[in-house]
PDB file of N, CA and C in Angstrom:
ATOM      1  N   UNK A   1       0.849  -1.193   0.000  1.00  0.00           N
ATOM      2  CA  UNK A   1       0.000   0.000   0.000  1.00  0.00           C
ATOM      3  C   UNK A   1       0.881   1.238   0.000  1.00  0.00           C
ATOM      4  N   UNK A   2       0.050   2.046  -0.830  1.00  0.00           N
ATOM      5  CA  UNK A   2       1.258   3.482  -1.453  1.00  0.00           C
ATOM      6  C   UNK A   2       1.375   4.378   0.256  1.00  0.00           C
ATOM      7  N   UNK A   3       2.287   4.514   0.805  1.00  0.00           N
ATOM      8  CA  UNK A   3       2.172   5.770   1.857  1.00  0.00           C
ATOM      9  C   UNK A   3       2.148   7.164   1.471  1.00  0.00           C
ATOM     10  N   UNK A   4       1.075   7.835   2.416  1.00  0.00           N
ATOM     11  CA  UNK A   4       0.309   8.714   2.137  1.00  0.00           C
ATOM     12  C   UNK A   4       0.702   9.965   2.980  1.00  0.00           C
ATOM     13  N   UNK A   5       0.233  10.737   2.635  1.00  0.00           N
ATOM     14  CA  UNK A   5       0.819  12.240   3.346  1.00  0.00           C
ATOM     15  C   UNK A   5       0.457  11.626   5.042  1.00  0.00           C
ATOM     16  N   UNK A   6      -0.710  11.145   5.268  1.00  0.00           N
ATOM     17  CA  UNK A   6      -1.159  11.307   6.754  1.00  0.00           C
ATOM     18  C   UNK A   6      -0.547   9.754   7.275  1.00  0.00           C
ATOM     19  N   UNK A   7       0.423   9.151   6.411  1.00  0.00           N
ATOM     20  CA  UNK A   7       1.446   8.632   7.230  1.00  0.00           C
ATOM     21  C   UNK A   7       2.182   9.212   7.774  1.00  0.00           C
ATOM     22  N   UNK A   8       2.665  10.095   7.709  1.00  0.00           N
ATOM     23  CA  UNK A   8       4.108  11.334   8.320  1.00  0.00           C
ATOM     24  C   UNK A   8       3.714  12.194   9.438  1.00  0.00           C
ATOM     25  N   UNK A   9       2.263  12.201   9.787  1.00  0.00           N
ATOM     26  CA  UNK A   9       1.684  12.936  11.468  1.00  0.00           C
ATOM     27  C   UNK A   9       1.166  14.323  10.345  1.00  0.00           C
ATOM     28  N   UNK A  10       1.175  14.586   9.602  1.00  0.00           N
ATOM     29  CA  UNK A  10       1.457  16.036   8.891  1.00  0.00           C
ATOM     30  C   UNK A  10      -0.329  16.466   9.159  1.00  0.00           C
ATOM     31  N   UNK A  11      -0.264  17.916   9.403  1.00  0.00           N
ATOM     32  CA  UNK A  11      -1.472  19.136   8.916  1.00  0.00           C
ATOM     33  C   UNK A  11      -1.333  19.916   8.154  1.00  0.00           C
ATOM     34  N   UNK A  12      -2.834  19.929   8.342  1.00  0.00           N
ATOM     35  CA  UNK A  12      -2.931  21.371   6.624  1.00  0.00           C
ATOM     36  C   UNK A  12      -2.165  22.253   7.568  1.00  0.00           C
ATOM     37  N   UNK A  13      -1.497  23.236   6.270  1.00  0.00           N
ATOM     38  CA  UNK A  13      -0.148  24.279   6.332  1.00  0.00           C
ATOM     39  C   UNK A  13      -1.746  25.346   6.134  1.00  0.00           C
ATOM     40  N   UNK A  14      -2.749  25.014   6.216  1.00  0.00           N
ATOM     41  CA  UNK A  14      -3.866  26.196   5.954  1.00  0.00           C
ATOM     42  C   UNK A  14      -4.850  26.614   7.345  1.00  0.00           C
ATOM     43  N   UNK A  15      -5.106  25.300   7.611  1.00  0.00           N
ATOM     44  CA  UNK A  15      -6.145  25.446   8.686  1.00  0.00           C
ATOM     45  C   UNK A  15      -5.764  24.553   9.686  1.00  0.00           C
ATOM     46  N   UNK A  16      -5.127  24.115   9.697  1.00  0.00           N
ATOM     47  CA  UNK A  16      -4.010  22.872  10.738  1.00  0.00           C
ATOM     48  C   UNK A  16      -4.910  22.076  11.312  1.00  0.00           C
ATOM     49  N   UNK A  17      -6.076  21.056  10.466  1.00  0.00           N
ATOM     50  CA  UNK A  17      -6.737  20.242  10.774  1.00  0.00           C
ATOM     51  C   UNK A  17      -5.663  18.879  10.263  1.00  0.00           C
ATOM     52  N   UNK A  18      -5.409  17.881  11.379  1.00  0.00           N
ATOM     53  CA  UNK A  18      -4.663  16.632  11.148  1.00  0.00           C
ATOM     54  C   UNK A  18      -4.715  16.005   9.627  1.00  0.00           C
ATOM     55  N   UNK A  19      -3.961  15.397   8.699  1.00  0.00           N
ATOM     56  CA  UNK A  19      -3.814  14.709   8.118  1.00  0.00           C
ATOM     57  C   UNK A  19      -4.054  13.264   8.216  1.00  0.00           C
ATOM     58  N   UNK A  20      -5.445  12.661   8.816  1.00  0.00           N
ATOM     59  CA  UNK A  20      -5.075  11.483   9.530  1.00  0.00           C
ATOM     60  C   UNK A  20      -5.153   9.955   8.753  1.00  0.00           C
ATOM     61  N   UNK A  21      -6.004  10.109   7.681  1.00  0.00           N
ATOM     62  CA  UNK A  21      -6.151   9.606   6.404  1.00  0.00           C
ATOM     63  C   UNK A  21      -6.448  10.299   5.179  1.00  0.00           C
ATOM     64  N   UNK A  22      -5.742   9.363   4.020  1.00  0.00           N
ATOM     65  CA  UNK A  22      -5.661   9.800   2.867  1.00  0.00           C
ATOM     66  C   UNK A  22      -7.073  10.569   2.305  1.00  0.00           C
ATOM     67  N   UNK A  23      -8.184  10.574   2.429  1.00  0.00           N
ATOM     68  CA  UNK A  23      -9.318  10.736   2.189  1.00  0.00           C
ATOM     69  C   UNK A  23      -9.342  12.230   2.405  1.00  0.00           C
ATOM     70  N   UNK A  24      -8.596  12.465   3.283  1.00  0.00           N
ATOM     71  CA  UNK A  24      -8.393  14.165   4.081  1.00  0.00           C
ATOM     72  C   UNK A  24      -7.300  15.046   3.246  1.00  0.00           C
ATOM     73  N   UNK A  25      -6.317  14.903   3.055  1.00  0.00           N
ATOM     74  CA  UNK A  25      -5.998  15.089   1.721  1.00  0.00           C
ATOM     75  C   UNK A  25      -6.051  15.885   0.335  1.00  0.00           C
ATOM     76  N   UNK A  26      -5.696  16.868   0.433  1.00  0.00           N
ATOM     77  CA  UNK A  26      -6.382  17.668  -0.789  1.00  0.00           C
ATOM     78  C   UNK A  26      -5.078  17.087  -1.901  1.00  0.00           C
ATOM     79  N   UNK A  27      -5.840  17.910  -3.286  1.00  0.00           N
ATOM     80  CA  UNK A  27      -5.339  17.698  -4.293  1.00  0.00           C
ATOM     81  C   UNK A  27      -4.479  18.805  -5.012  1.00  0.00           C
ATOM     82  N   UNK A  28      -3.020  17.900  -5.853  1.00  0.00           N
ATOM     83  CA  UNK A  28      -2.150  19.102  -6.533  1.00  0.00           C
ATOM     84  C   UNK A  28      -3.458  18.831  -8.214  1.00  0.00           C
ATOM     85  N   UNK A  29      -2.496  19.709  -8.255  1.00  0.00           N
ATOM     86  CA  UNK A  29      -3.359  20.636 -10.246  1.00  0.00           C
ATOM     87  C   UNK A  29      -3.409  19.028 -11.283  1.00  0.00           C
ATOM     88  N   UNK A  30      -2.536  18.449 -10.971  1.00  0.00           N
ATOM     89  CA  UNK A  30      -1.997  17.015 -11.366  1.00  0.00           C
ATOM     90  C   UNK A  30      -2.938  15.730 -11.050  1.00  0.00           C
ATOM     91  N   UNK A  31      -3.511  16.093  -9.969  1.00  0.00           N
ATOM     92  CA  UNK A  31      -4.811  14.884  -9.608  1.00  0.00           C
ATOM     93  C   UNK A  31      -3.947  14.279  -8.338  1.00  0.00           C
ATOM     94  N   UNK A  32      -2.735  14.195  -8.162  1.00  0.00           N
ATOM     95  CA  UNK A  32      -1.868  13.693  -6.887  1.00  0.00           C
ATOM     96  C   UNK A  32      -2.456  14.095  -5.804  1.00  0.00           C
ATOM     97  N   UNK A  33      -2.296  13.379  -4.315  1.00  0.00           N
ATOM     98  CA  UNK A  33      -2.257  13.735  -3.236  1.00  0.00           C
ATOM     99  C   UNK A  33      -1.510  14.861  -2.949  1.00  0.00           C
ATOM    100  N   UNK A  34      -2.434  15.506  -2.194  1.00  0.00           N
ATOM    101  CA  UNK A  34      -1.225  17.274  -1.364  1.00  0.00           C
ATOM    102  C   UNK A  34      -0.753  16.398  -0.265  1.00  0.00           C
ATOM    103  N   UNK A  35       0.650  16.994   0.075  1.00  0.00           N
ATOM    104  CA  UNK A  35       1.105  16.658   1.154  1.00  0.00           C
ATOM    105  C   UNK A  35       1.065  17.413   2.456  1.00  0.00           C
ATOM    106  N   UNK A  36      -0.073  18.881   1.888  1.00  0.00           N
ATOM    107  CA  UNK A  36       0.670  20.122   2.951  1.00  0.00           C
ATOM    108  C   UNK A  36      -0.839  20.343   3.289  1.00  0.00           C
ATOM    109  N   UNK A  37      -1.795  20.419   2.022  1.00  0.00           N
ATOM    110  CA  UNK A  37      -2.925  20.969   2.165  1.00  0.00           C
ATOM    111  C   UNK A  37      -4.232  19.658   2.741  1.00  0.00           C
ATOM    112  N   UNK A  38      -5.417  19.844   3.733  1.00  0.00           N
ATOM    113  CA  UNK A  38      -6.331  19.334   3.417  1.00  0.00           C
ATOM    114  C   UNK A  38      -7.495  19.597   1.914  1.00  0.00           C
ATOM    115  N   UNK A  39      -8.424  18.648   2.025  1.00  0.00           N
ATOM    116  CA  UNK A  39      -9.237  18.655   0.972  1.00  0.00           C
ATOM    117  C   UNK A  39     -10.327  19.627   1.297  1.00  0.00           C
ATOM    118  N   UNK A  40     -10.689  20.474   2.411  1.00  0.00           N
ATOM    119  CA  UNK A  40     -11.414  21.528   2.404  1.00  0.00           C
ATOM    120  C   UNK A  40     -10.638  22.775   1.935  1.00  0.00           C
ATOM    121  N   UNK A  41      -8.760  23.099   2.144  1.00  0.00           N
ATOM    122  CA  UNK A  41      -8.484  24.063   1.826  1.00  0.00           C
ATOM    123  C   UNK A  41      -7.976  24.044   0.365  1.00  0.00           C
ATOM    124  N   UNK A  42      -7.898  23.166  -0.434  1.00  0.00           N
ATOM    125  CA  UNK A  42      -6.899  22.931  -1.086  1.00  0.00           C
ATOM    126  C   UNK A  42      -7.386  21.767  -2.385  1.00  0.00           C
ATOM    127  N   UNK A  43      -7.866  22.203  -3.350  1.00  0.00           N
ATOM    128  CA  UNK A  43      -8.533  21.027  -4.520  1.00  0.00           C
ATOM    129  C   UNK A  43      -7.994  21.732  -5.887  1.00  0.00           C
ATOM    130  N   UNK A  44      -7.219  20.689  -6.592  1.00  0.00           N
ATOM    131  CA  UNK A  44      -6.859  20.756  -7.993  1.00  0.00           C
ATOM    132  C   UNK A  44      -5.661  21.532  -8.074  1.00  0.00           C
ATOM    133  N   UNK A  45      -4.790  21.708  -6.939  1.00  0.00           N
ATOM    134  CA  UNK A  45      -4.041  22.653  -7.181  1.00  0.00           C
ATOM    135  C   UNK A  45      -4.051  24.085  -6.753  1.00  0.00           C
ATOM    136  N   UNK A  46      -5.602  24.256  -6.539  1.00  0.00           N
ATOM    137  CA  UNK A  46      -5.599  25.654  -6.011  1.00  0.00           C
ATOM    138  C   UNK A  46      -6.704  25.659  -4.235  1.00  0.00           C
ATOM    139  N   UNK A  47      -6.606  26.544  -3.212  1.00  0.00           N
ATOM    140  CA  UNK A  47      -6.977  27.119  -2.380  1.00  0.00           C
ATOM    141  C   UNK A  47      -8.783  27.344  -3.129  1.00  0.00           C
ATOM    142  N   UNK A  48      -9.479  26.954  -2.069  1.00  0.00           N
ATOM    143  CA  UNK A  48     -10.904  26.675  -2.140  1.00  0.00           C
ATOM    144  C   UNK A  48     -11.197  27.845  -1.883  1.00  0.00           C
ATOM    145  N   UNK A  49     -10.806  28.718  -1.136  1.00  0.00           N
ATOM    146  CA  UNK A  49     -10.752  29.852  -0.552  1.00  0.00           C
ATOM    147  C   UNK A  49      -9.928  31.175  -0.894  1.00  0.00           C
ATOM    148  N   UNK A  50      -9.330  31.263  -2.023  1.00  0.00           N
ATOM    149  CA  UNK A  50      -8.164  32.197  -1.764  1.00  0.00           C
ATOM    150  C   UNK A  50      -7.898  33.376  -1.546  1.00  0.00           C
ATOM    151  N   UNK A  51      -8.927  34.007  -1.148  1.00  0.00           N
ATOM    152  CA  UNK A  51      -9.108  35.169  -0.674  1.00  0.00           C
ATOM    153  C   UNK A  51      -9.221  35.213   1.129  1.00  0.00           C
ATOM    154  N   UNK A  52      -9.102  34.055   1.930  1.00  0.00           N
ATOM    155  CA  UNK A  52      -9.453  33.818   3.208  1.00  0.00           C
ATOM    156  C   UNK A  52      -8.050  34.377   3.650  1.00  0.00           C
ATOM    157  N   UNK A  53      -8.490  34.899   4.560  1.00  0.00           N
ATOM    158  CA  UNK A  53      -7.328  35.355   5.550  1.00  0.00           C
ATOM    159  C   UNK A  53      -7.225  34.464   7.053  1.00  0.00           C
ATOM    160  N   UNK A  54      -5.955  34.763   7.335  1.00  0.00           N
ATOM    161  CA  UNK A  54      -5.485  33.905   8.601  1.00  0.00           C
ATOM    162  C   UNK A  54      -6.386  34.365  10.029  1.00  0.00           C
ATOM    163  N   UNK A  55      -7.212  35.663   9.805  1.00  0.00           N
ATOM    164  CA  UNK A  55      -7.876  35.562  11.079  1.00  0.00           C
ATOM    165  C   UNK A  55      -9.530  34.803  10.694  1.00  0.00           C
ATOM    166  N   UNK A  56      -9.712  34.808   9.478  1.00  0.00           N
ATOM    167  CA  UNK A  56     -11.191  34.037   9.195  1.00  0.00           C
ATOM    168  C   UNK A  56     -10.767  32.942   9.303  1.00  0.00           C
ATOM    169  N   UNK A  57      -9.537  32.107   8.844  1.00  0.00           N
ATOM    170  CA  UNK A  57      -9.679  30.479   9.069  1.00  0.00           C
ATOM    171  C   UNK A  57      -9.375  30.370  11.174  1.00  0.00           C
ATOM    172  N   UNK A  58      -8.983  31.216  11.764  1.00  0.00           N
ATOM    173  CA  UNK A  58      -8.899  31.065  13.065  1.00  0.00           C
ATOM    174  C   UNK A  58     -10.010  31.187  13.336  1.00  0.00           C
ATOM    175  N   UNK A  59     -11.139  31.891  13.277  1.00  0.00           N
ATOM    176  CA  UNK A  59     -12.609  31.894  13.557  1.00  0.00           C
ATOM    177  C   UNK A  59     -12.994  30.390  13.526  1.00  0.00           C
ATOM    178  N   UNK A  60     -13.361  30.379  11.732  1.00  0.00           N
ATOM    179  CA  UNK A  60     -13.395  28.886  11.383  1.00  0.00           C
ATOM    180  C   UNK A  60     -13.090  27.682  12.306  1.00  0.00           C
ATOM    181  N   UNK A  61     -11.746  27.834  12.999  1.00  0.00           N
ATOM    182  CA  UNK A  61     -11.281  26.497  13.848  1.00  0.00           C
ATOM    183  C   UNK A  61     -11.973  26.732  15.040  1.00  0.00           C
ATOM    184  N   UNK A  62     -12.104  28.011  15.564  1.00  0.00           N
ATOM    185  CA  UNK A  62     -12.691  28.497  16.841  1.00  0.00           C
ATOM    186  C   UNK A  62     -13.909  27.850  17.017  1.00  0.00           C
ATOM    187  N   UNK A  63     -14.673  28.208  15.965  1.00  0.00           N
ATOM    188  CA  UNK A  63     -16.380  27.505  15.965  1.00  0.00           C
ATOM    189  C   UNK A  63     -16.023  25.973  15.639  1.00  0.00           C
ATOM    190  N   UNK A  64     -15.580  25.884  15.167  1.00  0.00           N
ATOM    191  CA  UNK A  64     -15.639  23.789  15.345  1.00  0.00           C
ATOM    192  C   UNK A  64     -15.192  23.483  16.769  1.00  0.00           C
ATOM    193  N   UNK A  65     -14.222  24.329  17.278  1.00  0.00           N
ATOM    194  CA  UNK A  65     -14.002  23.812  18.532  1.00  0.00           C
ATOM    195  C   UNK A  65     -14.187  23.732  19.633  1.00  0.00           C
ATOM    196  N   UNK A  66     -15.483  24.770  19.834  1.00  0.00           N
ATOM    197  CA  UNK A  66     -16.854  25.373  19.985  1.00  0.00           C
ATOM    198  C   UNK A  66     -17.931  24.147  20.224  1.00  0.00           C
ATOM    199  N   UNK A  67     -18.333  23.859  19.150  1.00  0.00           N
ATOM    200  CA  UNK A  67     -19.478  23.205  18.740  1.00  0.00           C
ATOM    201  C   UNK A  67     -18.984  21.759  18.652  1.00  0.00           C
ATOM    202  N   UNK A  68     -17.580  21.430  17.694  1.00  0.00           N
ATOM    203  CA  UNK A  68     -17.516  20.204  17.846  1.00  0.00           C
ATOM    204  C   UNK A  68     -16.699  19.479  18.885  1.00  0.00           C
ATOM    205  N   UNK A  69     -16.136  20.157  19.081  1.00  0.00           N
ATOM    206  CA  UNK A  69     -14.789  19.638  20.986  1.00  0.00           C
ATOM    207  C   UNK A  69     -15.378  20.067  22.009  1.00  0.00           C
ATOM    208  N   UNK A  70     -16.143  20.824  22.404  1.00  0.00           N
ATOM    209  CA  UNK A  70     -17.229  21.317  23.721  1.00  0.00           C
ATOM    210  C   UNK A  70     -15.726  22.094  24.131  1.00  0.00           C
ATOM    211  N   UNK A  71     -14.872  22.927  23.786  1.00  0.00           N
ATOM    212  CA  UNK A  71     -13.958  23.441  23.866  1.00  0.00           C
ATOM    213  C   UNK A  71     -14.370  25.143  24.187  1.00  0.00           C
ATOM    214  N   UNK A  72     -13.890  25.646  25.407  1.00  0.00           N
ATOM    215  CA  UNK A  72     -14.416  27.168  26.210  1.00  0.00           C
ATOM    216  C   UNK A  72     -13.724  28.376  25.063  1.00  0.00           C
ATOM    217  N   UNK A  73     -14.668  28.820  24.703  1.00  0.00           N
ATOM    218  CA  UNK A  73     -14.205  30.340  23.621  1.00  0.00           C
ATOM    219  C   UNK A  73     -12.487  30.684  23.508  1.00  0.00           C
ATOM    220  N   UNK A  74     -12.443  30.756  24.890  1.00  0.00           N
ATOM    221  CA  UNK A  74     -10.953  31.407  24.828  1.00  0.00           C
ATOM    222  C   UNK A  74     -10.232  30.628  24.766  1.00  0.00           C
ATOM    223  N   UNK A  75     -10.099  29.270  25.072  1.00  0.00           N
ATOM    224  CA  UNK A  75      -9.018  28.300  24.527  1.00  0.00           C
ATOM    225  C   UNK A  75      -9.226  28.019  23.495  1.00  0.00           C
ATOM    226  N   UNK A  76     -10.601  28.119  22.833  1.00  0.00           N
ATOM    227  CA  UNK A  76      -9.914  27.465  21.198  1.00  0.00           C
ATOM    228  C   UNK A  76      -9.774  28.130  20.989  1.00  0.00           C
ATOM    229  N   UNK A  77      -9.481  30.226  21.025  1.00  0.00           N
ATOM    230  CA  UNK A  77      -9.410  31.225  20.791  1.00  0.00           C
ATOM    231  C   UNK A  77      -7.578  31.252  20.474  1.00  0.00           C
ATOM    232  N   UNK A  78      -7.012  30.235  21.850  1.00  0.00           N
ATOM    233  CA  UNK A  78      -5.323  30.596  21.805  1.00  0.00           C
ATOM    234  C   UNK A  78      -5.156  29.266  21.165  1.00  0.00           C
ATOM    235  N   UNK A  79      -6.099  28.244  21.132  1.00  0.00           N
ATOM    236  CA  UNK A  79      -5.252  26.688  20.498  1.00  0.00           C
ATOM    237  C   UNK A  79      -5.197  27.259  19.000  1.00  0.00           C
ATOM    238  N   UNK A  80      -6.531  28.179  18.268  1.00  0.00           N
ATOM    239  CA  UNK A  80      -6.242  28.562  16.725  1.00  0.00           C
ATOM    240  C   UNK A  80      -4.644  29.331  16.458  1.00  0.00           C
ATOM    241  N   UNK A  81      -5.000  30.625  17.259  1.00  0.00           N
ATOM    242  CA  UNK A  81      -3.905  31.164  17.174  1.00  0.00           C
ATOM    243  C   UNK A  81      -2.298  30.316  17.271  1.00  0.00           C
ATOM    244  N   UNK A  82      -2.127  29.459  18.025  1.00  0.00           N
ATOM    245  CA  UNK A  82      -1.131  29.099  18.102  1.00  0.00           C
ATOM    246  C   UNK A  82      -0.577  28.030  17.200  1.00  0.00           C
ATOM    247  N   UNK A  83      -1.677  27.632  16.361  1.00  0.00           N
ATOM    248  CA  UNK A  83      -1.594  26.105  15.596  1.00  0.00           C
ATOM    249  C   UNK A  83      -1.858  26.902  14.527  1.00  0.00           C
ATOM    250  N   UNK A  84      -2.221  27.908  14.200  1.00  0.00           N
ATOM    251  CA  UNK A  84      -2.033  28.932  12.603  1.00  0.00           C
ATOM    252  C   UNK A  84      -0.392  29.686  12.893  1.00  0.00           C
ATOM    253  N   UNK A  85      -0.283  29.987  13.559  1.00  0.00           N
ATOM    254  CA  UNK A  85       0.931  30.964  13.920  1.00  0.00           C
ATOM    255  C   UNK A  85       1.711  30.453  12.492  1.00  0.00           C
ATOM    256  N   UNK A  86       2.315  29.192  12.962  1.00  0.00           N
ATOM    257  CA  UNK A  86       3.706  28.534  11.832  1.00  0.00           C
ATOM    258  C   UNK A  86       3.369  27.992  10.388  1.00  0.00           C
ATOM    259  N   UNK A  87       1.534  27.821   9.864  1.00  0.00           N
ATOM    260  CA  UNK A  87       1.850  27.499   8.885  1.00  0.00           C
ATOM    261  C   UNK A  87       2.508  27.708   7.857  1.00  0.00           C
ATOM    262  N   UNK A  88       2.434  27.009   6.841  1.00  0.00           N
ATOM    263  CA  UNK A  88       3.120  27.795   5.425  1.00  0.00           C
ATOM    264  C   UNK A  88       2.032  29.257   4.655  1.00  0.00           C
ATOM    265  N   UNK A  89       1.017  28.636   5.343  1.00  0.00           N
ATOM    266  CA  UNK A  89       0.062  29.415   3.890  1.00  0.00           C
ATOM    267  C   UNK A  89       0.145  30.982   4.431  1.00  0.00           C
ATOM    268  N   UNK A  90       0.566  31.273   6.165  1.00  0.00           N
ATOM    269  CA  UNK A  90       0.140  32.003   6.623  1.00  0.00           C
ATOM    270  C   UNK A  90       1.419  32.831   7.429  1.00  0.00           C
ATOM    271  N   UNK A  91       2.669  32.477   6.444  1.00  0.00           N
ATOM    272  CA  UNK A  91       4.034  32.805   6.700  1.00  0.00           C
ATOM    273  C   UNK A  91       4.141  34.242   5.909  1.00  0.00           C
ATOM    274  N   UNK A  92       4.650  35.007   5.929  1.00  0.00           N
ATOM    275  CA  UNK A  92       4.876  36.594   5.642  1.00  0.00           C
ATOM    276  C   UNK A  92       5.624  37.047   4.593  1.00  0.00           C
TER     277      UNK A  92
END
């Protein structure tokens, strides 16, 4: 079996949701597996989004972590911030 980006521990470099199977995974322009991007930020090569900025995808993680982790405002407030800080997409 081919190893896959979410063999290596890796997250999206966009929204730093885990890589945990291939299915998660977005796609290069080529039809290949991304190794950097998930499949919500990242299809065919290009950003689903590309006009999103690094404080709307921190919102974004905020409310899932909110609603889907029963996680208190202000910690998923510093877990976004701190898990966007280093990506690639969101480097200067």
């Amino acid at each position: 079996m081919k190893e896959c980006c979410c063999a290596k521990k890796r997250i999206c470099q966009s929204c730093s949701m885990p890589l945990r199977e291939e299915a998660l995974c977005g796609t290069n322009a080529d039809g290949s597996k991304s190794e950097e991007y998930c499949i919500y930020c990242f299809k065919e090569g290009k950003f689903t989004e590309p006009d999103l900025t690094q404080e709307q995808i921190i919102e974004k993680g905020v409310q899932y972590l909110v609603k889907e982790q029963n996680i208190e405002l202000s910690e998923a407030k510093r877990i976004m911030q701190e898990a966007t800080r280093n990506l690639k997409r969101w480097q200067k």
